[in-house]
PDB file of N, CA and C in Angstrom:
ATOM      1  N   UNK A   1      -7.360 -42.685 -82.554  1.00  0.00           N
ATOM      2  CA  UNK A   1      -5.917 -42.802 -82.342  1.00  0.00           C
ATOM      3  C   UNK A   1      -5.174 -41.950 -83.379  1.00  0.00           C
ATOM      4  N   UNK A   2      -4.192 -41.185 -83.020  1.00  0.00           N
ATOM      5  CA  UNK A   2      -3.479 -40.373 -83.449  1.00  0.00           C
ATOM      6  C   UNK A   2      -2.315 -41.186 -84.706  1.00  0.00           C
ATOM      7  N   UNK A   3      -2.115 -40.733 -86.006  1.00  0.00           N
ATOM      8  CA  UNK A   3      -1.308 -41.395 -86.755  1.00  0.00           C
ATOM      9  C   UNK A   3      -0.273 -41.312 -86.409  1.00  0.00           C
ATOM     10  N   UNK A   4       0.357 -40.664 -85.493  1.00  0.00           N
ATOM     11  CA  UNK A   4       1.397 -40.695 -84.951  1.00  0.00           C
ATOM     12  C   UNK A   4       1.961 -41.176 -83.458  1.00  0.00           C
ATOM     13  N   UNK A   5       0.795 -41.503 -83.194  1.00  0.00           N
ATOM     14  CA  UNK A   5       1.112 -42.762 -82.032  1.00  0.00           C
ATOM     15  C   UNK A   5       2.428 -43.558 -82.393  1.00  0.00           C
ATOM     16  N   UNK A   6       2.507 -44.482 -82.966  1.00  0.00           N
ATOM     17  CA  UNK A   6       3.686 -45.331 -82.364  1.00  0.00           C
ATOM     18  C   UNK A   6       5.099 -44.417 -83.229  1.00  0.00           C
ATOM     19  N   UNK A   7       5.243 -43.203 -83.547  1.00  0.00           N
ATOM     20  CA  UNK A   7       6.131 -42.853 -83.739  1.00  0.00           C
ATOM     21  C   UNK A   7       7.355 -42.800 -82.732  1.00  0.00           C
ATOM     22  N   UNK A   8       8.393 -43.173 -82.529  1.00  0.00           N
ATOM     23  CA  UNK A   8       9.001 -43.612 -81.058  1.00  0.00           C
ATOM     24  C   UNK A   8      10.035 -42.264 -81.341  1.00  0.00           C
ATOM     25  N   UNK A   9      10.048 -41.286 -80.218  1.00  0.00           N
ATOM     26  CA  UNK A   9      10.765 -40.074 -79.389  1.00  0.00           C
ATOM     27  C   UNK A   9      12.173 -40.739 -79.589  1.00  0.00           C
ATOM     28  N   UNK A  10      12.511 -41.895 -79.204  1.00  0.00           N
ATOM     29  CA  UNK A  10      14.130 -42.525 -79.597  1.00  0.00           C
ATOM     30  C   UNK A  10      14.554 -42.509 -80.553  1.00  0.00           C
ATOM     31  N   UNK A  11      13.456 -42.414 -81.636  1.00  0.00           N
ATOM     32  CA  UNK A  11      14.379 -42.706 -82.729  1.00  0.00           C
ATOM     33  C   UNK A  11      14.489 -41.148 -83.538  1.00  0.00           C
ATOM     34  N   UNK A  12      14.252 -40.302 -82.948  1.00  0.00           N
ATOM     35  CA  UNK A  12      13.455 -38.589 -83.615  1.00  0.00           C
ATOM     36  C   UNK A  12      15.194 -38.068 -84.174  1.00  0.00           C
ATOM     37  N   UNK A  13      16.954 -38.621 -83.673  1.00  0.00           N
ATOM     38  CA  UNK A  13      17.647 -37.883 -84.432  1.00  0.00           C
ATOM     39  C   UNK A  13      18.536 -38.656 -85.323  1.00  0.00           C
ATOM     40  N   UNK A  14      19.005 -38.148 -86.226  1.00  0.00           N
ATOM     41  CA  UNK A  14      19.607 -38.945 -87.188  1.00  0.00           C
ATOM     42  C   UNK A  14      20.676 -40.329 -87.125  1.00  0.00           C
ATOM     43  N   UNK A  15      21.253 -39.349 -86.220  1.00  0.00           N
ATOM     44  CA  UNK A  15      22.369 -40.822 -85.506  1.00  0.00           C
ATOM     45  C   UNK A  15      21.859 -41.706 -85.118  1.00  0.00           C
ATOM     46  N   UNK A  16      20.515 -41.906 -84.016  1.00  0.00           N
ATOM     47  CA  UNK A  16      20.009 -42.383 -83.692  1.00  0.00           C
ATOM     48  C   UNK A  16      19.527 -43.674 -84.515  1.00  0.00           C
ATOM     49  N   UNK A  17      18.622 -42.772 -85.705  1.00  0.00           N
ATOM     50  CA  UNK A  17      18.146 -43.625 -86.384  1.00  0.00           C
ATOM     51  C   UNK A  17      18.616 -44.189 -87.422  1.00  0.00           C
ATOM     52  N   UNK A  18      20.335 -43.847 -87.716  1.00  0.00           N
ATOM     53  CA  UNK A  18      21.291 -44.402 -88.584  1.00  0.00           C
ATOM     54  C   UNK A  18      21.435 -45.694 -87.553  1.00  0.00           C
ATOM     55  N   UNK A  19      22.029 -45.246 -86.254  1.00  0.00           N
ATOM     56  CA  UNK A  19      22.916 -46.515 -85.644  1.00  0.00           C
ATOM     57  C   UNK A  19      21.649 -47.817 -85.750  1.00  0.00           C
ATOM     58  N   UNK A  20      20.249 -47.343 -85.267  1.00  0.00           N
ATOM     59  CA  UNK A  20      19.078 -48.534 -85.557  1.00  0.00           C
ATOM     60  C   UNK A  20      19.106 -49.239 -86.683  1.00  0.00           C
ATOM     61  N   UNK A  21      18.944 -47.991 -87.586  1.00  0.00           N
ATOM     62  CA  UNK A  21      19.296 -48.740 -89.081  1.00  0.00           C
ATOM     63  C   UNK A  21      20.012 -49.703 -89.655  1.00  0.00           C
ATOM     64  N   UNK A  22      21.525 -49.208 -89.008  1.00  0.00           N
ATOM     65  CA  UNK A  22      22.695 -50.041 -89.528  1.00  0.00           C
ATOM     66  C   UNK A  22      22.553 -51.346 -88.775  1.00  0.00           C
ATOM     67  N   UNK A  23      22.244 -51.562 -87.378  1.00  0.00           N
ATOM     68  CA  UNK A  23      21.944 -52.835 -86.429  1.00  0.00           C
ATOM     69  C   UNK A  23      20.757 -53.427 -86.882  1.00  0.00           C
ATOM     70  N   UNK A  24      19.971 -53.296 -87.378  1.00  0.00           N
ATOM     71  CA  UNK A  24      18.944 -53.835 -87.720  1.00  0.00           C
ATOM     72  C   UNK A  24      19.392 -54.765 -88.781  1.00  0.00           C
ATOM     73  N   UNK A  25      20.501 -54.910 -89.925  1.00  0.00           N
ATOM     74  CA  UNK A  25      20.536 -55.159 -90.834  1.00  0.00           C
ATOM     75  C   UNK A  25      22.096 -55.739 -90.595  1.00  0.00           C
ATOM     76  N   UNK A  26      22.888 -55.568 -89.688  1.00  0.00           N
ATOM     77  CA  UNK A  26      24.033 -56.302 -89.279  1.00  0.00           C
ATOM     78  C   UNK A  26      23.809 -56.786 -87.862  1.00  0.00           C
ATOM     79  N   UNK A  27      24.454 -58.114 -87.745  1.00  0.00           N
ATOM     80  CA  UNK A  27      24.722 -58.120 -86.497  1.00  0.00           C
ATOM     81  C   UNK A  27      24.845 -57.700 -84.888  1.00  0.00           C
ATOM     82  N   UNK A  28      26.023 -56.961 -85.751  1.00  0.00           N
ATOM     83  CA  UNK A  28      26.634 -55.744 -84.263  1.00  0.00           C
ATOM     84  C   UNK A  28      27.298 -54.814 -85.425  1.00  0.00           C
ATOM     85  N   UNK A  29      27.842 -53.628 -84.799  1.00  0.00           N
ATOM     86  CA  UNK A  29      28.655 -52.663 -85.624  1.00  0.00           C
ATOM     87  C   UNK A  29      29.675 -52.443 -84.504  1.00  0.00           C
ATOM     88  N   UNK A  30      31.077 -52.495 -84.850  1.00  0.00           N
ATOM     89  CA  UNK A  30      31.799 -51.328 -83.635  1.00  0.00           C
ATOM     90  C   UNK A  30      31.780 -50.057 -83.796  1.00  0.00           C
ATOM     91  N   UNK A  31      32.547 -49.217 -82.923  1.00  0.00           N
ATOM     92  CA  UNK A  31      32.287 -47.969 -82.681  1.00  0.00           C
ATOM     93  C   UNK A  31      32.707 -47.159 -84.012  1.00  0.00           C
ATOM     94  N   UNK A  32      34.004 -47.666 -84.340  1.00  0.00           N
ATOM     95  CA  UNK A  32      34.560 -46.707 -85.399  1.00  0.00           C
ATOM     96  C   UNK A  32      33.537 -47.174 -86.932  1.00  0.00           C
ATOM     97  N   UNK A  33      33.137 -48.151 -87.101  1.00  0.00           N
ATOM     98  CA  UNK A  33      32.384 -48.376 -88.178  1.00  0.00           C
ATOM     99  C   UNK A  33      30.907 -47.297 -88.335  1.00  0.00           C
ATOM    100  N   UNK A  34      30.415 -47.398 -87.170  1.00  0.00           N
ATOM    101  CA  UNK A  34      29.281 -46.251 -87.163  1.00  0.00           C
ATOM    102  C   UNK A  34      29.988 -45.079 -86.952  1.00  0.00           C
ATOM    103  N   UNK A  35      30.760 -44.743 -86.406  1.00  0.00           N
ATOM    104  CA  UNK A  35      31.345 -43.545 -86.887  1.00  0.00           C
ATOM    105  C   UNK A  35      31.593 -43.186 -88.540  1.00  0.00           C
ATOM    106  N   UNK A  36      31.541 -43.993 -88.557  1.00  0.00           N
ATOM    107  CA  UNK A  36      32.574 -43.878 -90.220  1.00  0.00           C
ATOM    108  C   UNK A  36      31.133 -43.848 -91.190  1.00  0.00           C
ATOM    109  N   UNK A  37      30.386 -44.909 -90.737  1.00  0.00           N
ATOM    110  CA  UNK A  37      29.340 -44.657 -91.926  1.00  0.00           C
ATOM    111  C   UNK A  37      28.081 -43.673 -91.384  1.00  0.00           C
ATOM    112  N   UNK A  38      28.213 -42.955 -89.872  1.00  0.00           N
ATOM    113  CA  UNK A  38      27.276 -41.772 -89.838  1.00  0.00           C
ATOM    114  C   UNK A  38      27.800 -40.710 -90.229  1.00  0.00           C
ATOM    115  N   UNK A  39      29.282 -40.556 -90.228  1.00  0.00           N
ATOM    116  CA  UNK A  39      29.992 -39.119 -90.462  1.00  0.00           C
ATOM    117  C   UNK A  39      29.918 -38.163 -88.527  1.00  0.00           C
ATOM    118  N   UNK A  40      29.787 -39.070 -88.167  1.00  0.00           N
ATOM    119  CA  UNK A  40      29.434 -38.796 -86.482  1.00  0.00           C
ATOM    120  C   UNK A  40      30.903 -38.355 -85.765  1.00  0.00           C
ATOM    121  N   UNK A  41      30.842 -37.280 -85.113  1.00  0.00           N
ATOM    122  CA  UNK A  41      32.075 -37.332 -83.973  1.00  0.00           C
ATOM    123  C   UNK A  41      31.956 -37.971 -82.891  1.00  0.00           C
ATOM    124  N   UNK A  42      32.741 -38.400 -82.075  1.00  0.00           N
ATOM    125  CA  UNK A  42      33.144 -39.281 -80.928  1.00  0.00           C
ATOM    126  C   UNK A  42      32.054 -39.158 -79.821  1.00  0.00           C
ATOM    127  N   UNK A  43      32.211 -37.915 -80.026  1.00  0.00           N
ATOM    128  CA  UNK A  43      31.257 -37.618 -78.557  1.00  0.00           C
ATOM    129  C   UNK A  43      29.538 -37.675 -79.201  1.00  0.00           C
ATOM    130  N   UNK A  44      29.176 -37.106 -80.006  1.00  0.00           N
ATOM    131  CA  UNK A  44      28.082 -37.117 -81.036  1.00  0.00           C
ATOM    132  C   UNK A  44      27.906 -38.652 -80.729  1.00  0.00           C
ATOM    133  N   UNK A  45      27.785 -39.607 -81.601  1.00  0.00           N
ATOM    134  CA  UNK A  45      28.025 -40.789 -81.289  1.00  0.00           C
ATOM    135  C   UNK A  45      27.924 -41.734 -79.893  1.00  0.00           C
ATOM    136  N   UNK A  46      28.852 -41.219 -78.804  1.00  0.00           N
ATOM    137  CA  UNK A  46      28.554 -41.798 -78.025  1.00  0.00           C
ATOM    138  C   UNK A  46      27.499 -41.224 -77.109  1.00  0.00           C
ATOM    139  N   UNK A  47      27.074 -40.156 -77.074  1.00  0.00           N
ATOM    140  CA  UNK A  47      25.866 -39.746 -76.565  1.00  0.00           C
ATOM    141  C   UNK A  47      24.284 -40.393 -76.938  1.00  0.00           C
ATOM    142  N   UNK A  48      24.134 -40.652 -77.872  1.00  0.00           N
ATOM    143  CA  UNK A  48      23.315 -41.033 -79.141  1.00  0.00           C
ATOM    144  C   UNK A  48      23.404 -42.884 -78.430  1.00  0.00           C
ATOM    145  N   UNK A  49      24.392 -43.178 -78.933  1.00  0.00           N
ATOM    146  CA  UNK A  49      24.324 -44.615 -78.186  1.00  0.00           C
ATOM    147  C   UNK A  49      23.784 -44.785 -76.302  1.00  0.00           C
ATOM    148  N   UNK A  50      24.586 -43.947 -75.906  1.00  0.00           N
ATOM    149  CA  UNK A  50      23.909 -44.218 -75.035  1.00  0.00           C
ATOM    150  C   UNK A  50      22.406 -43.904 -74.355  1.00  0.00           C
ATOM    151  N   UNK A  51      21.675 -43.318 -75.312  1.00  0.00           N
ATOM    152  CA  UNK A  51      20.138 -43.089 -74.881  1.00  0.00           C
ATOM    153  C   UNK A  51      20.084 -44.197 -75.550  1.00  0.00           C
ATOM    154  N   UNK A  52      20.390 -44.784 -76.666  1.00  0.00           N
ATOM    155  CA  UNK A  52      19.707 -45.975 -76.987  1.00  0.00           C
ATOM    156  C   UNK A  52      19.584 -46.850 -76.150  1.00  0.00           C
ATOM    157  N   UNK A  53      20.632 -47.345 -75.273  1.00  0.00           N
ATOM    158  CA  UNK A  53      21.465 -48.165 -74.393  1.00  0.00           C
ATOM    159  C   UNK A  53      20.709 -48.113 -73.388  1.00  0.00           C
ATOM    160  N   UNK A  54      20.309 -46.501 -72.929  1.00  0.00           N
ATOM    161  CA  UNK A  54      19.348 -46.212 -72.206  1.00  0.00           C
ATOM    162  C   UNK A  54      17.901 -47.150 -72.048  1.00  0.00           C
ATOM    163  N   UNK A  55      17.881 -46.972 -73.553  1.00  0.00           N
ATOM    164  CA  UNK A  55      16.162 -47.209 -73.549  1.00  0.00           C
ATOM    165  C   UNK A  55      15.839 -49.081 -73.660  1.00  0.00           C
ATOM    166  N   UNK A  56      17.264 -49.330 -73.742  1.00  0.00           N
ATOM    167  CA  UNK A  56      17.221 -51.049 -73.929  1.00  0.00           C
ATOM    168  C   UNK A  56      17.386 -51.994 -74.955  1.00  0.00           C
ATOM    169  N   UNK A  57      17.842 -50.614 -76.311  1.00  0.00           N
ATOM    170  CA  UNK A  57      17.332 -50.699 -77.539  1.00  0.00           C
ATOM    171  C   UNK A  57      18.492 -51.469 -78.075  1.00  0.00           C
ATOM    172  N   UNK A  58      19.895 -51.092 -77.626  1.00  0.00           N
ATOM    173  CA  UNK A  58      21.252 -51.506 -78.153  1.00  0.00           C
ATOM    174  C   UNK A  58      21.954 -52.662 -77.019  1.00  0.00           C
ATOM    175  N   UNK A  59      22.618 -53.070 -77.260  1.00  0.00           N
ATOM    176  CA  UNK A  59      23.719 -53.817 -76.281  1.00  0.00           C
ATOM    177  C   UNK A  59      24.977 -53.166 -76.363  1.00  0.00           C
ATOM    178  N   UNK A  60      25.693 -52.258 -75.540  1.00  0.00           N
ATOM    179  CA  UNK A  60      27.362 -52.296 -75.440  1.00  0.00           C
ATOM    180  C   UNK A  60      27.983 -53.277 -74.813  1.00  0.00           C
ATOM    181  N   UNK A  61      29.249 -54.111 -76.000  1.00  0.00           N
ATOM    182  CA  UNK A  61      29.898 -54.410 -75.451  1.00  0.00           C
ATOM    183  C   UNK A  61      31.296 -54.425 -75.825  1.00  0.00           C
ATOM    184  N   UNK A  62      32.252 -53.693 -74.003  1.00  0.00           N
ATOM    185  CA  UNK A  62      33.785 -53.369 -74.773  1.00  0.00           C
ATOM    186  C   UNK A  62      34.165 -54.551 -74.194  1.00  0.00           C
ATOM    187  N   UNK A  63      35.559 -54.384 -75.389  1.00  0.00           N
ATOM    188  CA  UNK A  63      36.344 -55.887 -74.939  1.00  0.00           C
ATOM    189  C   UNK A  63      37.593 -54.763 -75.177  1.00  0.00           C
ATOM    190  N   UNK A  64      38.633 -55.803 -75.343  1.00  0.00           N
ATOM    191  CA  UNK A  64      40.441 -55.294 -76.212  1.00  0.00           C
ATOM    192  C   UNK A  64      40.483 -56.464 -76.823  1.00  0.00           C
ATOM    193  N   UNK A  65      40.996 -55.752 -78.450  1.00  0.00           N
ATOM    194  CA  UNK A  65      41.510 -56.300 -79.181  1.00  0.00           C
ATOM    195  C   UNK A  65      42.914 -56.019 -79.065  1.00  0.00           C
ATOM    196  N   UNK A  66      44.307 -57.146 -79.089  1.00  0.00           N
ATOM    197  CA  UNK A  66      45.211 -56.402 -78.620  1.00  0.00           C
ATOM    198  C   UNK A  66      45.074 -55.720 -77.343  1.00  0.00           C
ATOM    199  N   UNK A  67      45.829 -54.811 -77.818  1.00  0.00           N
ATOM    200  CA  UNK A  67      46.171 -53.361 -76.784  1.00  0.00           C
ATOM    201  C   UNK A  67      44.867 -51.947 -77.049  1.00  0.00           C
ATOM    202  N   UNK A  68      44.450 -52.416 -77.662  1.00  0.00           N
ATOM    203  CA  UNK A  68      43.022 -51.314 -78.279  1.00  0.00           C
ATOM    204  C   UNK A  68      41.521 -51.806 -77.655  1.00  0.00           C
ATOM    205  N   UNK A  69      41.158 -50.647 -77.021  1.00  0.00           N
ATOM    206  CA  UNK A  69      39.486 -51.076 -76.708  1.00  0.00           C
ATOM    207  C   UNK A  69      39.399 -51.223 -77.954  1.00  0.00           C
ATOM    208  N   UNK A  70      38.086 -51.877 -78.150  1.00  0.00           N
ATOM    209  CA  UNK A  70      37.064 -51.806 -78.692  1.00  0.00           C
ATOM    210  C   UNK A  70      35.653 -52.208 -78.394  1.00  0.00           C
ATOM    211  N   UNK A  71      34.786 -51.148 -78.878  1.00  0.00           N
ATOM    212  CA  UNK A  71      33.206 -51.312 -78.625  1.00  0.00           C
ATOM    213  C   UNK A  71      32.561 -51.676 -79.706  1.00  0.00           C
ATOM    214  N   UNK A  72      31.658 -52.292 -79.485  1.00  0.00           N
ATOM    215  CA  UNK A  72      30.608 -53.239 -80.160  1.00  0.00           C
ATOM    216  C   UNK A  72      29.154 -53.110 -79.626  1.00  0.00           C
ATOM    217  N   UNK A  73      28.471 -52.740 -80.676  1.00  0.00           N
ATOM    218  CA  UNK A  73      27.412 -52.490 -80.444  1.00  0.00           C
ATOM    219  C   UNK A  73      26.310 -53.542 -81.294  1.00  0.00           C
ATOM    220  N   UNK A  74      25.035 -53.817 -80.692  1.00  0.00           N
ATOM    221  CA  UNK A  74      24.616 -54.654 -81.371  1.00  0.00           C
ATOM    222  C   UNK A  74      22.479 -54.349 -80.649  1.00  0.00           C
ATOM    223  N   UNK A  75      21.954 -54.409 -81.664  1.00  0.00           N
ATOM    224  CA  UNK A  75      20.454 -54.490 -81.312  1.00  0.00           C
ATOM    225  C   UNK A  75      19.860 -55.060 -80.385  1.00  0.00           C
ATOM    226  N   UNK A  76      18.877 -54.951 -79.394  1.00  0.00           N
ATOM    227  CA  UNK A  76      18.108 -56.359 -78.711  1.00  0.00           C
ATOM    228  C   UNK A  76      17.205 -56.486 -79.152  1.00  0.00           C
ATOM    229  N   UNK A  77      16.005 -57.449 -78.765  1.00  0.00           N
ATOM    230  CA  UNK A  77      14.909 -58.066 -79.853  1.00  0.00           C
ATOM    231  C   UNK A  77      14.116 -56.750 -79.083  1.00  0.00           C
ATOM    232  N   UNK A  78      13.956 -56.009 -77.974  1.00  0.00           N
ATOM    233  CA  UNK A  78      13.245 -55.017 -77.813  1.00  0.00           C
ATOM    234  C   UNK A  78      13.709 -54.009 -78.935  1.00  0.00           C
ATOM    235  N   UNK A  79      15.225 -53.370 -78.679  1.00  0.00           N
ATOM    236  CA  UNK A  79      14.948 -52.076 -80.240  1.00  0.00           C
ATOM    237  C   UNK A  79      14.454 -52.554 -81.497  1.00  0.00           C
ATOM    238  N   UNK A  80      14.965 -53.867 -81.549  1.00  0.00           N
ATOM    239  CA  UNK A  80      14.587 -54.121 -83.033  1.00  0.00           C
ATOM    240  C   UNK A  80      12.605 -54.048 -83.507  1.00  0.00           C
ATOM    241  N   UNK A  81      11.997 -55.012 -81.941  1.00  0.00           N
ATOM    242  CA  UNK A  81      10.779 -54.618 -82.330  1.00  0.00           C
ATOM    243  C   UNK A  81       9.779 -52.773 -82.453  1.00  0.00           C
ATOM    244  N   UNK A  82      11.004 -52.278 -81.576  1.00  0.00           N
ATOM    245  CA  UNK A  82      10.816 -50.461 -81.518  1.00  0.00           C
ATOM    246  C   UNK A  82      10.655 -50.086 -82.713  1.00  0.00           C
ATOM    247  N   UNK A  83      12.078 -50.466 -83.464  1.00  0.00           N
ATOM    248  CA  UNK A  83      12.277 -49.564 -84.469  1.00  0.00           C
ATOM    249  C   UNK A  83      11.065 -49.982 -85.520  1.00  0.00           C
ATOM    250  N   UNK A  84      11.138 -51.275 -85.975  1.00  0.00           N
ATOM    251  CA  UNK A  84      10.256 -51.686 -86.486  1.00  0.00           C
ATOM    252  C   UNK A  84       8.617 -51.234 -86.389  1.00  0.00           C
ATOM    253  N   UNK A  85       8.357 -50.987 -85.548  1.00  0.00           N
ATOM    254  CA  UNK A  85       7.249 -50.433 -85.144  1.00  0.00           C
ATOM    255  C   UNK A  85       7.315 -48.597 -85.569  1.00  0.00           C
ATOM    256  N   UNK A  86       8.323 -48.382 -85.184  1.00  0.00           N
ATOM    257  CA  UNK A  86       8.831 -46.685 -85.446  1.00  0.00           C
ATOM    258  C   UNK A  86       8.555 -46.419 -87.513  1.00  0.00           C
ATOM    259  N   UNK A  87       9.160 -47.702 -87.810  1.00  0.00           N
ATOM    260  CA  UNK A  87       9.428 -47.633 -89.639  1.00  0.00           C
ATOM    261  C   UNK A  87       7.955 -48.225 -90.002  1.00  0.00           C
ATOM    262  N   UNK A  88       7.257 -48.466 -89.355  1.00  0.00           N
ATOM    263  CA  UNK A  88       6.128 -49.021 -90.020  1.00  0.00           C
ATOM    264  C   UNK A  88       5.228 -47.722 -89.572  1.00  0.00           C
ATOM    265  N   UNK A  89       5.062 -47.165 -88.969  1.00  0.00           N
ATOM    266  CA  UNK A  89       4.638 -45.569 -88.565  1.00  0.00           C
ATOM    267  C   UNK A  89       4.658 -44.527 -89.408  1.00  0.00           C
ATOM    268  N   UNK A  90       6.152 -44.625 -89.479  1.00  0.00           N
ATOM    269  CA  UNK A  90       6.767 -43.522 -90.964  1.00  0.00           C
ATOM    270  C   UNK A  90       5.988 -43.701 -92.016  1.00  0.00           C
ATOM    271  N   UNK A  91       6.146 -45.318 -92.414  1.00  0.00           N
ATOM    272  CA  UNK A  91       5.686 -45.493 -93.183  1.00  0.00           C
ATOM    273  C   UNK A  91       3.978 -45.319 -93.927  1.00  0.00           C
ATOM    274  N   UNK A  92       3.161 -45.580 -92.507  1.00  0.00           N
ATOM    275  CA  UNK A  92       1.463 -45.628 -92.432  1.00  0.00           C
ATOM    276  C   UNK A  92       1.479 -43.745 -92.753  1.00  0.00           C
ATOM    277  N   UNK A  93       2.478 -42.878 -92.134  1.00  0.00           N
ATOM    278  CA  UNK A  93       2.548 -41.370 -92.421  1.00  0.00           C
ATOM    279  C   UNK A  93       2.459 -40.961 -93.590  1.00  0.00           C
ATOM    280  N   UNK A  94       3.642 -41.652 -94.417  1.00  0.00           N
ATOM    281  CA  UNK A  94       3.672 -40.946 -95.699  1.00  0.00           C
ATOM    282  C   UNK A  94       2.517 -41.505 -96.465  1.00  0.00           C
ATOM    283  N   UNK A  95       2.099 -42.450 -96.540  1.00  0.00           N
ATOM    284  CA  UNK A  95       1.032 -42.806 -97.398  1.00  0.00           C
ATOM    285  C   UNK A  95      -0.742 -42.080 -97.179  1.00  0.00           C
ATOM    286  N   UNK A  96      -0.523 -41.350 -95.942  1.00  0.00           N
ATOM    287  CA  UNK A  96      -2.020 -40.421 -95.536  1.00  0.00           C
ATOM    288  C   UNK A  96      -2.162 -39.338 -97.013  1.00  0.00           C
TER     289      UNK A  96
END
């Protein structure tokens, strides 16, 4: 078996593996918060979410606050066991 087997293709760009990061360790994040702490543009960002979203990894959900969308994003126990699996990979890597 290849040491790079469970390296997961989802998590291969930065945003990606910021927005995992940051959900893994909060709750949920909204949109402008991961914006703010990836340094991400709008569209950057929401592209990125949605392959996650794609893959089953995240939950979107918009509501309004007020008169303002807002989106909320938050992990499922599938990304979380992904990523986890993805960081324990990295990890079995660097130590070869």
């Amino acid at each position: 078996m290849s040491i790079i087997t469970n390296i997961n293709k989802a998590f291969d760009h930065r945003i990606r593996l910021g927005i995992m990061s940051i959900l893994m360790v909060n709750d949920y994040a909204d949109f402008n918060r991961l914006k703010e702490l990836l340094g991400a543009t709008d569209g950057n960002l929401a592209s990125h979410a949605k392959a996650l979203e794609k893959e089953n990894y995240i939950v979107v959900e918009k509501q309004f606050i007020g008169r303002k969308p807002n989106t909320k994003y938050s992990a499922t126990p599938l990304g979380k066991a992904a990523f986890k699996k993805h960081i324990d990979a990295l990890e079995k890597l660097l130590k070869q």
